[in-house]
N, C-alpha and C. Protein backbone atom coordinates (compact mmCIF):
# COMPACT_ATOMS: atom_id res chain seq x y z
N UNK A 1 -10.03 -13.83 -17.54
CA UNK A 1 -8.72 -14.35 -17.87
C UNK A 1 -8.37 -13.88 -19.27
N UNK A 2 -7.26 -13.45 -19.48
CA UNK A 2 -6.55 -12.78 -20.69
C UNK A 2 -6.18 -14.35 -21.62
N UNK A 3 -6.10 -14.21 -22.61
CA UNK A 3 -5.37 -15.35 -23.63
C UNK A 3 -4.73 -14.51 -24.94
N UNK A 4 -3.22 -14.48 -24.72
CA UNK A 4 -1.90 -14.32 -25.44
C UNK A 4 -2.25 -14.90 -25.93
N UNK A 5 -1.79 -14.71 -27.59
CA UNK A 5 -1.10 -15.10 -28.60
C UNK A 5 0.48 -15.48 -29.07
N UNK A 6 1.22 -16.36 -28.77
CA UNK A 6 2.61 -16.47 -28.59
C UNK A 6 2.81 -16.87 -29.85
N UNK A 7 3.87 -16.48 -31.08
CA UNK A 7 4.14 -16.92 -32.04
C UNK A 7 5.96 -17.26 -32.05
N UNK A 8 6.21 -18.70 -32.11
CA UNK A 8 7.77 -18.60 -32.76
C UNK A 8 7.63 -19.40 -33.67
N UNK A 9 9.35 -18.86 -34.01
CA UNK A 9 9.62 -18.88 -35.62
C UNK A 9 10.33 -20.56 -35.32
N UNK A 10 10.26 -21.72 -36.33
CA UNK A 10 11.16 -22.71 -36.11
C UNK A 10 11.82 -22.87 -37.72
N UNK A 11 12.87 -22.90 -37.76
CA UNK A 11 13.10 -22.80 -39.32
C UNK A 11 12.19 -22.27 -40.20
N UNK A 12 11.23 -23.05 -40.88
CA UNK A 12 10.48 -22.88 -41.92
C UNK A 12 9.21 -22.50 -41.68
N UNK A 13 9.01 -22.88 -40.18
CA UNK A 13 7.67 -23.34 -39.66
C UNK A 13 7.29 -22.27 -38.79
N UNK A 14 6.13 -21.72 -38.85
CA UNK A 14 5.62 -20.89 -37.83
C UNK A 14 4.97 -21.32 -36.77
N UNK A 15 4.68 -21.05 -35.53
CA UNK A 15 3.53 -22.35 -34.68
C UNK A 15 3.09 -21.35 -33.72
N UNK A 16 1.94 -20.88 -33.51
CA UNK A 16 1.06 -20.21 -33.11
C UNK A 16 0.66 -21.40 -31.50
N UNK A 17 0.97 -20.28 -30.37
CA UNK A 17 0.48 -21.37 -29.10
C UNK A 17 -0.53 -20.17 -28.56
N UNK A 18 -1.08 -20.73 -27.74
CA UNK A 18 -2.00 -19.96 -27.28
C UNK A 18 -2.46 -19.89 -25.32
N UNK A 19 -1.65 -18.96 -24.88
CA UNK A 19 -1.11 -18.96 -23.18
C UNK A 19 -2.33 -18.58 -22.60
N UNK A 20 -2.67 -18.73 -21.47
CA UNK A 20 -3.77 -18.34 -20.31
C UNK A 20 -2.79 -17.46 -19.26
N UNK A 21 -3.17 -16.09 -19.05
CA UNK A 21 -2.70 -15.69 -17.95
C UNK A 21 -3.72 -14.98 -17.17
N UNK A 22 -3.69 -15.16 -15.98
CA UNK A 22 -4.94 -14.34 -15.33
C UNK A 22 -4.41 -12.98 -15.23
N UNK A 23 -5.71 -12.56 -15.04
CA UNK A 23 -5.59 -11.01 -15.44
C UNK A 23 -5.65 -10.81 -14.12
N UNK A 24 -4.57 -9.67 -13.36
CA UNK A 24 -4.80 -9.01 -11.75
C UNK A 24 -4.68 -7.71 -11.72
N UNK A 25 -4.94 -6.87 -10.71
CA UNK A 25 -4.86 -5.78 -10.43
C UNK A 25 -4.05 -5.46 -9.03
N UNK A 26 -2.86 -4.89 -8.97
CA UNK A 26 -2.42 -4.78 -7.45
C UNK A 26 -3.67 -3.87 -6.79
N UNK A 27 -3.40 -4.39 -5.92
CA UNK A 27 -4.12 -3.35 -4.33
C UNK A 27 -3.19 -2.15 -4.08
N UNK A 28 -3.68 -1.24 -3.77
CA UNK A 28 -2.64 0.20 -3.54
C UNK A 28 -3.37 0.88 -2.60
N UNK A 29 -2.60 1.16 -1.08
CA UNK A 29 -3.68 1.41 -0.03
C UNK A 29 -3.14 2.86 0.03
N UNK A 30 -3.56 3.80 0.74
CA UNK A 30 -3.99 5.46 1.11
C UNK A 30 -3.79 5.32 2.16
N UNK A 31 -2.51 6.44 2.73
CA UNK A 31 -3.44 6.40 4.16
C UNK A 31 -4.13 7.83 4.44
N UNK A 32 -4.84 7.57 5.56
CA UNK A 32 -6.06 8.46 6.18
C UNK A 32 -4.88 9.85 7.02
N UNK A 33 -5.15 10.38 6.73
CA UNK A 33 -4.40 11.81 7.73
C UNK A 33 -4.14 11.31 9.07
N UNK A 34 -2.72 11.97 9.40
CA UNK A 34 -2.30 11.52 10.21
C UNK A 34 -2.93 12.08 11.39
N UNK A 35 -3.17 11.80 12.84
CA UNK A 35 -3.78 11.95 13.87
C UNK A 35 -5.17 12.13 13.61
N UNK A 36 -6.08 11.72 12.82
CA UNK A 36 -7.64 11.06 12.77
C UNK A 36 -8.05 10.05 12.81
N UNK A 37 -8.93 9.73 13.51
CA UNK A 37 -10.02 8.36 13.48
C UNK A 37 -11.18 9.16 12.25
N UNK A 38 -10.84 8.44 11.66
CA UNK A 38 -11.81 8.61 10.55
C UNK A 38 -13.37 7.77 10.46
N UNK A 39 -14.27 8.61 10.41
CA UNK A 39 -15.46 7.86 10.23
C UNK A 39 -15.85 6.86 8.72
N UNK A 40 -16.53 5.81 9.06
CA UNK A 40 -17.07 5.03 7.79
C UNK A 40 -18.09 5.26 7.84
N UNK A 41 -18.75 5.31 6.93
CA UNK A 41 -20.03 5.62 6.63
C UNK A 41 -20.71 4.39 5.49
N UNK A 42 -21.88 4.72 5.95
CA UNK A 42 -22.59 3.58 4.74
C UNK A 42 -23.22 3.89 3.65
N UNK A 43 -22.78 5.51 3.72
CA UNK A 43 -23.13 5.82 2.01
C UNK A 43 -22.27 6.76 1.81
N UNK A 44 -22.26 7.51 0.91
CA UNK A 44 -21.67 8.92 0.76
C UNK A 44 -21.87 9.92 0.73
N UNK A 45 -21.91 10.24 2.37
CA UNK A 45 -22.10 11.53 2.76
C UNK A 45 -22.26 11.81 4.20
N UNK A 46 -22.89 12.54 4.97
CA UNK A 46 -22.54 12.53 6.71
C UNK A 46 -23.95 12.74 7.22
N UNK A 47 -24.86 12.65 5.90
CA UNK A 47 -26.13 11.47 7.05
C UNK A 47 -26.16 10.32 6.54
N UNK A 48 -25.19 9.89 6.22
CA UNK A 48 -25.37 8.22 6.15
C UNK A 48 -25.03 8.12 7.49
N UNK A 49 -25.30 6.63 7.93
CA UNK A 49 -25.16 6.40 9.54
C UNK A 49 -23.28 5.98 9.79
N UNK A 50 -22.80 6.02 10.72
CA UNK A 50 -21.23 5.23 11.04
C UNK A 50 -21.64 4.16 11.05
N UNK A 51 -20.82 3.50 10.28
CA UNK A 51 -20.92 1.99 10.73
C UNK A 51 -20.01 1.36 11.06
N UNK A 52 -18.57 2.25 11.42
CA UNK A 52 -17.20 1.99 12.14
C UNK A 52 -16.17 3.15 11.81
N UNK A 53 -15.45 3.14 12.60
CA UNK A 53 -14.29 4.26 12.76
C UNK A 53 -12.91 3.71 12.92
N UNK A 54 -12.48 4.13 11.26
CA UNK A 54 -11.12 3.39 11.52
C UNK A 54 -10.09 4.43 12.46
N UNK A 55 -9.06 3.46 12.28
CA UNK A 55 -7.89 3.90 13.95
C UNK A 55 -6.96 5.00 13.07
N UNK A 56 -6.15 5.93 14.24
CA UNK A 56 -5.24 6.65 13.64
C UNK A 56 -4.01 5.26 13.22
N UNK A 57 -3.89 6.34 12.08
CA UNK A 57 -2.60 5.52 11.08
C UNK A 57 -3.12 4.64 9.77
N UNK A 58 -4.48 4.61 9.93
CA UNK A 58 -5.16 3.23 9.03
C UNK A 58 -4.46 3.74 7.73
N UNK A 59 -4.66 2.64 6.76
CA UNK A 59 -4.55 2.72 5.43
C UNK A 59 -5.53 2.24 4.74
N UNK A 60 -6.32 2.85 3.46
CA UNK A 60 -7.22 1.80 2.87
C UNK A 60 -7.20 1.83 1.48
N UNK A 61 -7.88 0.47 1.01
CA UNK A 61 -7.69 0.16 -0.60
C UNK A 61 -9.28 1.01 -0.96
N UNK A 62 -9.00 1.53 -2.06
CA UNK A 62 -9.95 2.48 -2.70
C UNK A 62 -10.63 1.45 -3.53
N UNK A 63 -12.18 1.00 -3.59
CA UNK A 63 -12.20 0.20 -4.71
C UNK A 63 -12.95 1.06 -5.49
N UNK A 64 -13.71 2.05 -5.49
CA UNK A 64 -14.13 3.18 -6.57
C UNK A 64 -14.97 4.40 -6.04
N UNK A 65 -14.98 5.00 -6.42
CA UNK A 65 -14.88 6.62 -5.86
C UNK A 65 -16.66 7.30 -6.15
N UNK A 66 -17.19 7.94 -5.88
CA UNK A 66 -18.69 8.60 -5.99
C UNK A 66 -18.56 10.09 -5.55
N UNK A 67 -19.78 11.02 -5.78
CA UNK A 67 -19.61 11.94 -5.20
C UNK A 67 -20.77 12.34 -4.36
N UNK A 68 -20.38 12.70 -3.01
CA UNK A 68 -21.42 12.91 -2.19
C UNK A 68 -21.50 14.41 -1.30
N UNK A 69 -21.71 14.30 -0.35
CA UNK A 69 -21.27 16.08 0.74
C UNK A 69 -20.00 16.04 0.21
N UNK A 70 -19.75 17.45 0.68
CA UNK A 70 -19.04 18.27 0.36
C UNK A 70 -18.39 18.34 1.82
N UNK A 71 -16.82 17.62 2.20
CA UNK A 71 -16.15 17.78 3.15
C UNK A 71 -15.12 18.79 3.00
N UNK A 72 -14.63 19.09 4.19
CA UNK A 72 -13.64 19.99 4.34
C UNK A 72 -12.41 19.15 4.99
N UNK A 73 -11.31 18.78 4.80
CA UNK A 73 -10.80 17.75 5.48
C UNK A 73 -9.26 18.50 5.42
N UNK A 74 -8.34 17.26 6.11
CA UNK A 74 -6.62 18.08 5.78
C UNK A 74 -6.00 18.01 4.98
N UNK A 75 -6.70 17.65 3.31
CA UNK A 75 -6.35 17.32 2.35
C UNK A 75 -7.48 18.31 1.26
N UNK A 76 -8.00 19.24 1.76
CA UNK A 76 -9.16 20.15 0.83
C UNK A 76 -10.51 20.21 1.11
N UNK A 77 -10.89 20.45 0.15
CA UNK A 77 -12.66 20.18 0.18
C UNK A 77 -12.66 19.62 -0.81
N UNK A 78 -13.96 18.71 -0.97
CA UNK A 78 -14.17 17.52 -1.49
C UNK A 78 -15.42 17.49 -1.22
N UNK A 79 -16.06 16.69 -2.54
CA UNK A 79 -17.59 15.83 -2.28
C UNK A 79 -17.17 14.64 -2.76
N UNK A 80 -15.93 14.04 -3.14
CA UNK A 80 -15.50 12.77 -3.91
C UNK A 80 -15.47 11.99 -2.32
N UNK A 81 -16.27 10.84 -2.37
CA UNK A 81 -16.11 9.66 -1.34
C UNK A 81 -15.76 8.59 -1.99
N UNK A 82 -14.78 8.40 -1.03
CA UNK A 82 -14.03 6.73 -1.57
C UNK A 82 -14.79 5.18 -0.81
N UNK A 83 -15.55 4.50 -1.65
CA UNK A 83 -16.01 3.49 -1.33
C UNK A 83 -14.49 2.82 -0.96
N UNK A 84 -14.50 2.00 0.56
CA UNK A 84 -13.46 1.29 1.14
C UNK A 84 -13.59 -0.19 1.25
N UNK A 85 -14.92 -0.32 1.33
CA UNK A 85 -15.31 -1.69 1.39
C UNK A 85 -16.99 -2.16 1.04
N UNK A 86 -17.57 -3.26 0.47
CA UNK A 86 -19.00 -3.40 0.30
C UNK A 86 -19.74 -2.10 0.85
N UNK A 87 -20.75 -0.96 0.80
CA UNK A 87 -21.05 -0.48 1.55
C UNK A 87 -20.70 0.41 2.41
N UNK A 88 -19.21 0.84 2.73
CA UNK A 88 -18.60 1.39 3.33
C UNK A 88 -17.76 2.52 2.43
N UNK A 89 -17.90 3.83 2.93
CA UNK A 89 -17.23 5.21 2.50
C UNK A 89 -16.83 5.72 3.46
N UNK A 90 -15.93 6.84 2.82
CA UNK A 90 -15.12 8.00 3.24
C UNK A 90 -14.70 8.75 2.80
N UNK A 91 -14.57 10.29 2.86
CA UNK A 91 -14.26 11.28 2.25
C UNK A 91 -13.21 11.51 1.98
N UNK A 92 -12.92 11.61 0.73
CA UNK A 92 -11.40 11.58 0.33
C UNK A 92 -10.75 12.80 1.12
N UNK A 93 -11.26 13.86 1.36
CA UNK A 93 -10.70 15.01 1.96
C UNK A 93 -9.91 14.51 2.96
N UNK A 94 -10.04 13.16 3.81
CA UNK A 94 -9.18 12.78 4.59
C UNK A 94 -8.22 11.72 4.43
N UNK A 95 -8.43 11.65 2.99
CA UNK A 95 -7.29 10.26 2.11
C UNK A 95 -6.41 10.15 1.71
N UNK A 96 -4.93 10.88 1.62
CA UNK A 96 -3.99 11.26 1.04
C UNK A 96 -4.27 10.31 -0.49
N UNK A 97 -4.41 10.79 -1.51
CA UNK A 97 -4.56 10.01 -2.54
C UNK A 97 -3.16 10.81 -4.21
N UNK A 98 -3.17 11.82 -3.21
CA UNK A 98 -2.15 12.64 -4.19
C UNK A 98 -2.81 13.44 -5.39
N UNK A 99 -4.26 13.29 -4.90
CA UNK A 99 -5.12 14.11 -6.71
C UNK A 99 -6.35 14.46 -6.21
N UNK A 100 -6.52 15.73 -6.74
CA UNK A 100 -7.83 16.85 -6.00
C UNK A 100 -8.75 15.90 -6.92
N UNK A 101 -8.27 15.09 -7.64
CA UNK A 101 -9.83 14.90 -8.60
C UNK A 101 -10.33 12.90 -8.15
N UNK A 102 -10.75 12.24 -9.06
CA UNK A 102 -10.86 10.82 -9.06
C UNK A 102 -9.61 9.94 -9.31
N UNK A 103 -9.12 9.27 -8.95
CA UNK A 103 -8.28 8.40 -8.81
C UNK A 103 -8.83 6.24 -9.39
N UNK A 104 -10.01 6.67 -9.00
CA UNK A 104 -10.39 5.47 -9.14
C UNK A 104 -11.73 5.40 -9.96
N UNK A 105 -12.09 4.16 -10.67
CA UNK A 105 -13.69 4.27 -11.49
C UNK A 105 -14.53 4.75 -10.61
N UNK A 106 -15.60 5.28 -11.19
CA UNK A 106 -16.91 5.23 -10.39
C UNK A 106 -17.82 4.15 -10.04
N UNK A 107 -18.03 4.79 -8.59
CA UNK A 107 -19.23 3.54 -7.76
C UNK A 107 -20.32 3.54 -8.91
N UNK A 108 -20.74 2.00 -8.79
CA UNK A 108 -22.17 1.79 -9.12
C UNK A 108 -23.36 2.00 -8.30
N UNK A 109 -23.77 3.06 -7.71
CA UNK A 109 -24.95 2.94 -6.68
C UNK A 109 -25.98 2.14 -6.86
């Protein structure tokens, strides 16, 4: 949680308050190329095992990015995998993200 400093002026008097605002981050989802079922994977790269296949059209929230194989996808080549969820990746090569490079912090492995 963030804590502002708010200062106004009252005539003579200065008065210092002190606000709580929580600190957020919007969600901003990607979507996956159009006409693929995209594989998830449980690490980053394509011997990690599937551990689900999202649907054509999906969209997903990026929560931080790693680098793993080297895909070829309809968006480039790439070894940048986008962690999607706990445990779960995907190769950005199939992410529309708008940037050949990182977009998001790096995973903690």
């Amino acid at each position: 949680m963030a804590v502002d400093n708010v200062e106004e002026a009252t005539g003579d008097e200065q008065t210092t308050t002190m606000t709580a605002a929580a600190t957020t981050t919007a969600v901003h989802y990607y979507p996956v190329a159009p006409g693929y079922r995209l594989n998830v994977r449980s690490g980053p790269g394509t011997s990690y095992p599937i551990v689900r296949v999202l649907a054509e059209g999906a969209q997903v929230a990026i929560l931080c990015q790693t680098p793993g194989t080297t895909v070829t996808g309809p968006y480039g080549t790439t070894n940048i995998w986008d962690c999607i969820y706990s445990g779960e990746y995907v190769s950005d090569a199939y992410v529309k993200t708008g940037s050949d490079g990182y977009i998001r912090p790096r995973c903690a492995l």
